[in-house]
Protein backbone atom coordinates (compact mmCIF):
# COMPACT_ATOMS: atom_id res chain seq x y z
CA UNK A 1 49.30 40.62 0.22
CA UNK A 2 48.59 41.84 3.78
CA UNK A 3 45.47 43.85 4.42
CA UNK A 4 45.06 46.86 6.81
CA UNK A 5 41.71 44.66 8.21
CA UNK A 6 40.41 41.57 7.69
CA UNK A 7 36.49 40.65 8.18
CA UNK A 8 34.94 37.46 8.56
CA UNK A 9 31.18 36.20 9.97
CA UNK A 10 31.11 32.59 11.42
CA UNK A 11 27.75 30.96 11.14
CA UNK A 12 26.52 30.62 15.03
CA UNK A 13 26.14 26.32 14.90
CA UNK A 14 27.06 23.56 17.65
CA UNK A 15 27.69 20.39 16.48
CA UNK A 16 24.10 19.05 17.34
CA UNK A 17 22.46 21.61 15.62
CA UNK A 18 24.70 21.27 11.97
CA UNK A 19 24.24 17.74 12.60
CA UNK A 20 20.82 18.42 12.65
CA UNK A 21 20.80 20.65 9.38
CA UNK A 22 23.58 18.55 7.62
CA UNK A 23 21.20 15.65 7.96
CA UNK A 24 18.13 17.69 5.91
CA UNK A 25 20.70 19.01 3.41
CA UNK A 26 19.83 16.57 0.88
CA UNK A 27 21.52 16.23 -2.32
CA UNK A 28 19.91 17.90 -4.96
CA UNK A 29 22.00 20.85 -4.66
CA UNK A 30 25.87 21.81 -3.76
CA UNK A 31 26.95 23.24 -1.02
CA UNK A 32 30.49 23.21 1.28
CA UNK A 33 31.33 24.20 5.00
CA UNK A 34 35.08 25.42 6.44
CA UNK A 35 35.98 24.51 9.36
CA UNK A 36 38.64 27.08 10.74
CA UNK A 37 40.57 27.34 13.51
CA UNK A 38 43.80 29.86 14.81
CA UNK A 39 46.22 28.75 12.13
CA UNK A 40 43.29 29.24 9.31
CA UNK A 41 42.73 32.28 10.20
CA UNK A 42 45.86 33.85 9.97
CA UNK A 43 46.34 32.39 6.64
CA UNK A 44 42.96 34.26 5.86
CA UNK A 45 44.49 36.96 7.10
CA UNK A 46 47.68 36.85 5.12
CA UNK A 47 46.38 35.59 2.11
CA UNK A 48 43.69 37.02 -0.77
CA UNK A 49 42.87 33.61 -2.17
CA UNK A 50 42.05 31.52 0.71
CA UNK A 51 40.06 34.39 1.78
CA UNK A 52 38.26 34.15 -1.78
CA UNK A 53 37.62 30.11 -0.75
CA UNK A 54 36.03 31.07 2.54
CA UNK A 55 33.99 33.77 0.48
CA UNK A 56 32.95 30.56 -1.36
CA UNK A 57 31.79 28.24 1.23
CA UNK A 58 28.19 28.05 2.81
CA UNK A 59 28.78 27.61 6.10
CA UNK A 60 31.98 28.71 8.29
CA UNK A 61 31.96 26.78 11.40
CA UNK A 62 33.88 27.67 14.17
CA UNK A 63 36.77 24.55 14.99
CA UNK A 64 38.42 26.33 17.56
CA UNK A 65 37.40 25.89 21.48
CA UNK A 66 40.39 28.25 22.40
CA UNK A 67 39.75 30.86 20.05
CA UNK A 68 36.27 30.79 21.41
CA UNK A 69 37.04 31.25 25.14
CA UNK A 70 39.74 33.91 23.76
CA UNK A 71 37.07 36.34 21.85
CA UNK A 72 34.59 36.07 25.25
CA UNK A 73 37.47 36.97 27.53
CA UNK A 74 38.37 39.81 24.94
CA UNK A 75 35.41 40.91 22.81
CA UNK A 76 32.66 39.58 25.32
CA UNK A 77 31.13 37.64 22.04
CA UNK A 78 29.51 34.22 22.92
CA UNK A 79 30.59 31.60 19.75
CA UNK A 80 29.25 28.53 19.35
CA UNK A 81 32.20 25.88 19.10
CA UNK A 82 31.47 23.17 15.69
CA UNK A 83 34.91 21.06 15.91
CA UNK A 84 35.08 19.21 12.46
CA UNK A 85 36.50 15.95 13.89
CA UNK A 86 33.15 16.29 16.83
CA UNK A 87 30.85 16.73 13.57
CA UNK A 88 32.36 13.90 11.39
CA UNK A 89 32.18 11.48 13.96
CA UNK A 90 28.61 12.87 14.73
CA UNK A 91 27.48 12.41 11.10
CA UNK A 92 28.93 9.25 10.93
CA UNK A 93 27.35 7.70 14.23
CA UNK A 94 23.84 8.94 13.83
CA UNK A 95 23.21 10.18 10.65
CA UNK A 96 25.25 8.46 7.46
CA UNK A 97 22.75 5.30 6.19
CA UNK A 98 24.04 2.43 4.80
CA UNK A 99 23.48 2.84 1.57
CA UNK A 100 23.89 6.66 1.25
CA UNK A 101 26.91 7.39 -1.25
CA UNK A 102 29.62 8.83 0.82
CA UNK A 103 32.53 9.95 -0.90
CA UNK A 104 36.44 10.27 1.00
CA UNK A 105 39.19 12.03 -0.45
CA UNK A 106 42.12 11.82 1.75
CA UNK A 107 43.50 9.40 4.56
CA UNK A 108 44.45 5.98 3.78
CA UNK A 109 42.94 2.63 2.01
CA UNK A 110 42.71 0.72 5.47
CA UNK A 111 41.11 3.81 6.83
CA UNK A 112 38.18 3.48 4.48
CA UNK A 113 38.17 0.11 5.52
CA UNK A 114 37.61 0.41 8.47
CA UNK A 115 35.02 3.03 7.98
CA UNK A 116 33.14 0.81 5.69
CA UNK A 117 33.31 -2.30 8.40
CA UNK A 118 32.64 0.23 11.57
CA UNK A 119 29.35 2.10 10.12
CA UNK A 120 28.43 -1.00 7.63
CA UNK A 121 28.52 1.33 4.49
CA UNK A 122 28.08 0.04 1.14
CA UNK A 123 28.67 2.92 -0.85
CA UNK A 124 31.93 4.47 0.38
CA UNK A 125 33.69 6.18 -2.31
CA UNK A 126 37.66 6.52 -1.49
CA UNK A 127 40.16 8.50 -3.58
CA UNK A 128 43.73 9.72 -2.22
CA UNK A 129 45.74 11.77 -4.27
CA UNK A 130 49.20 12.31 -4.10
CA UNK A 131 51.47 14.19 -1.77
CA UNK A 132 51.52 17.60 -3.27
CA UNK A 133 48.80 16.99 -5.88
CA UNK A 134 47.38 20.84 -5.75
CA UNK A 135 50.67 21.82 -7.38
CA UNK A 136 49.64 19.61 -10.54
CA UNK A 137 46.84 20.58 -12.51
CA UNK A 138 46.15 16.79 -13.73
CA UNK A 139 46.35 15.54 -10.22
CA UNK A 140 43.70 18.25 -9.06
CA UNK A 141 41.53 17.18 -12.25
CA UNK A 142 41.60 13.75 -11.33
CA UNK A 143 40.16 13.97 -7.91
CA UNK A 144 37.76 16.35 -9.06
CA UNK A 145 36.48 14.18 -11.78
CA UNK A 146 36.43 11.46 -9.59
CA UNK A 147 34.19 13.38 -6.79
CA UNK A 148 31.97 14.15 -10.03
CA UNK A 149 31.23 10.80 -10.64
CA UNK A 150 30.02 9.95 -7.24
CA UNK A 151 27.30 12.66 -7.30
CA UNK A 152 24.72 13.07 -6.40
CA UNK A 153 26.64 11.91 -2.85
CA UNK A 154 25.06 12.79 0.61
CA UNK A 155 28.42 13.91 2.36
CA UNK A 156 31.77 14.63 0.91
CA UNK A 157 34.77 14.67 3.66
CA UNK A 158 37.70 16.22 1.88
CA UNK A 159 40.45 15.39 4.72
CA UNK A 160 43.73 16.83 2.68
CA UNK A 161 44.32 19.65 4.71
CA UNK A 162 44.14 23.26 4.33
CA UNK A 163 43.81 24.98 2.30
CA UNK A 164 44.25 21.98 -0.49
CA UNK A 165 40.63 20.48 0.81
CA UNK A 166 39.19 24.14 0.77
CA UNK A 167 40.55 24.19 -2.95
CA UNK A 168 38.79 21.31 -3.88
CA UNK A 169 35.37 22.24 -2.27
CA UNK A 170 35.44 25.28 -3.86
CA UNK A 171 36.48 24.14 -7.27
CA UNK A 172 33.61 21.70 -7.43
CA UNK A 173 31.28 24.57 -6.79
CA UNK A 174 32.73 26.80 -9.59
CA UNK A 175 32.58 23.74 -12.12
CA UNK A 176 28.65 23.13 -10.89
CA UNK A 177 28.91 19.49 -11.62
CA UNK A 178 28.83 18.28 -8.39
CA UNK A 179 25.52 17.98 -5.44
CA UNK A 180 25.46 16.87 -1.95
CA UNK A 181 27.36 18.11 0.72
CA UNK A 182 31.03 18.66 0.85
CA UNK A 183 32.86 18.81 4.50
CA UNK A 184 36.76 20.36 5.00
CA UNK A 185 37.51 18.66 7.98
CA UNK A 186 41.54 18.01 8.01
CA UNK A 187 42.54 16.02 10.65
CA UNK A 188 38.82 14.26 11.87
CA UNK A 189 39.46 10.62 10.21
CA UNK A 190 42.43 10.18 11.50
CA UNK A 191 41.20 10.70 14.87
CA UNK A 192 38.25 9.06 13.85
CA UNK A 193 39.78 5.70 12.58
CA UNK A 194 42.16 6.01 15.85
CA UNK A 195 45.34 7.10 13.62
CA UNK A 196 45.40 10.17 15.61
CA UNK A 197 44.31 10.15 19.54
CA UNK A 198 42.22 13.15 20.39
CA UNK A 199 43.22 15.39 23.70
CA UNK A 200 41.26 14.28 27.14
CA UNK A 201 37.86 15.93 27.30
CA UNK A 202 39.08 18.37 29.91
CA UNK A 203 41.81 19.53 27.89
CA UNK A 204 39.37 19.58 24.78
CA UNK A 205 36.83 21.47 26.63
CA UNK A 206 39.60 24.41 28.16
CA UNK A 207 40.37 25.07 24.90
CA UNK A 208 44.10 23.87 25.20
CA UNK A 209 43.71 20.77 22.91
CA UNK A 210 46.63 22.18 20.60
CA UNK A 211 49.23 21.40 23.27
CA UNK A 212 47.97 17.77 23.12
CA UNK A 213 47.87 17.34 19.68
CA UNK A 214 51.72 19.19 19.94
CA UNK A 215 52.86 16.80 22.27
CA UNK A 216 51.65 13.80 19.69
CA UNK A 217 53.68 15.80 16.55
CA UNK A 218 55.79 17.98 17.89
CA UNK A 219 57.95 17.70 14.48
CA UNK A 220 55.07 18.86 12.75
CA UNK A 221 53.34 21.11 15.01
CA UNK A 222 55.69 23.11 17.35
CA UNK A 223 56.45 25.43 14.92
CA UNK A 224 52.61 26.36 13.38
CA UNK A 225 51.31 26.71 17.46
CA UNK A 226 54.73 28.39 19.15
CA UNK A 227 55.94 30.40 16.17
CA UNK A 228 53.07 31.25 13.57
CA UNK A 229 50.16 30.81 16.87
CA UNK A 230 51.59 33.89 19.26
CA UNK A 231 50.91 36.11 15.70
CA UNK A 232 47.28 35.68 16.11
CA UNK A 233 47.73 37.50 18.86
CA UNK A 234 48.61 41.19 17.51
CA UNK A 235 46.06 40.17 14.22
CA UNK A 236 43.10 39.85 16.35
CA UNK A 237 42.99 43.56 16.94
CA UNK A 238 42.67 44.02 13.34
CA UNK A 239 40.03 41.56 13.02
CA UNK A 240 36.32 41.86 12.68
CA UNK A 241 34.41 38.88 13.74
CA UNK A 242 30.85 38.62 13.38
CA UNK A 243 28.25 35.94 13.95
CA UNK A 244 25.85 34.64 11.49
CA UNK A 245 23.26 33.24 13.79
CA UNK A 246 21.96 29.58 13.27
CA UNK A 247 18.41 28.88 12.07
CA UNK A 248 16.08 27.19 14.17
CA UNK A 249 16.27 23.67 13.34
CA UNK A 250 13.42 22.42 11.99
């Protein structure tokens, strides 16, 4: 069902400063952040329930470098950019111990590997569920239940895609099982394990990093940034954006 509007408030982070707060979350309580860019918005646009999953999530942090140059050159608004493959690699550089319990749903067994070997973790906890799995019940049961058992976990990356990691998060909130602090990040572990080559820094920091990451896919991607992209377009008008503005770290 389409809407007349559509509002949404993104919380007002860069990636040092979430790093920063993701790193005093703790995990004696629940919590889960979205990541969106262009393409998630329209689908919160177009669709009721993923707009009840954002409702959901703690923190909404902004992914998208172009969409932030395109609301100051339209709307004058100054957004903090939080890309989730900048964080991940962030929180896995300078802030994952060890021996904290991280759990991985998503991407591949040599992946985790090479996670494990990279960032000498001990307690990596890796479950990928099949192709499709949010359109079986038992499938989505099992990776629940198995991100259950790992808690209390310091980080969760759910790397599945949207809006079948987004699912998940918010799942393990309704069922109140689970504590520590879930991350939908899509694509960061494959660019963080190398599986997928992030855009030059110059194209990352204009904001064009889609036509990069096109280029790569094109199979995948030319359709979701040349035919569902332009629509953001005539949406934006009919969006409200506001800013939740970061806390001081402390």
């Amino acid at each position: 069902m389409k809407v007349a509007d559509a509002q949404i408030a993104l919380d007002d982070y860069d990636v040092a400063q979430f790093t920063e707060l993701a790193a005093g979350f703790g995990s004696e309580r629940y919590a889960f952040v979205v990541t969106p860019n262009v393409d998630h918005l329209i689908r919160y646009y177009d669709d009721t329930a993923f707009r009840a999953l954002y409702d959901d999530a703690a923190y909404i942090l902004l992914d998208s470098r172009f969409l932030s140059h395109l609301l100051r050159i339209t709307r004058g608004m100054q957004l903090r950019v939080c890309p989730g493959s900048d964080l991940t690699a962030r929180l896995f550089g300078e802030v994952i111990a060890g021996d904290d319990t991280v759990v991985l749903i998503g991407g591949s067994d040599a992946q985790a590997r090479q996670l494990e070997e990279r960032y000498r973790l001990q307690r990596l906890r890796h479950f990928n569920p099949p192709m499709g799995f949010v359109r079986d019940p038992d499938a989505v049961e099992a990776c629940l239940r198995f991100i259950e058992a790992q808690s209390p976990f310091r980080f969760c990356f759910l790397a599945v895609g949207c809006p079948q990691q987004e699912l998940l998060a918010q799942q393990l909130k309704a069922r109140g099982r689970a504590r520590g602090l879930a991350l939908c990040v899509g694509a960061a572990i494959n660019h963080l394990t190398g599986t997928e080559r992030r855009a030059p820094r110059w194209m990352q920091g204009m904001g064009v990093e889609w036509v990069y990451r096109m280029m790569q896919n094109p199979g995948r991607l030319v359709r979701r940034y040349l035919v569902r992209g332009p629509r953001f377009f005539a949406l934006l008008q009919r969006f409200t954006i506001g800013l939740r503005r970061a806390e001081e770290a402390s």
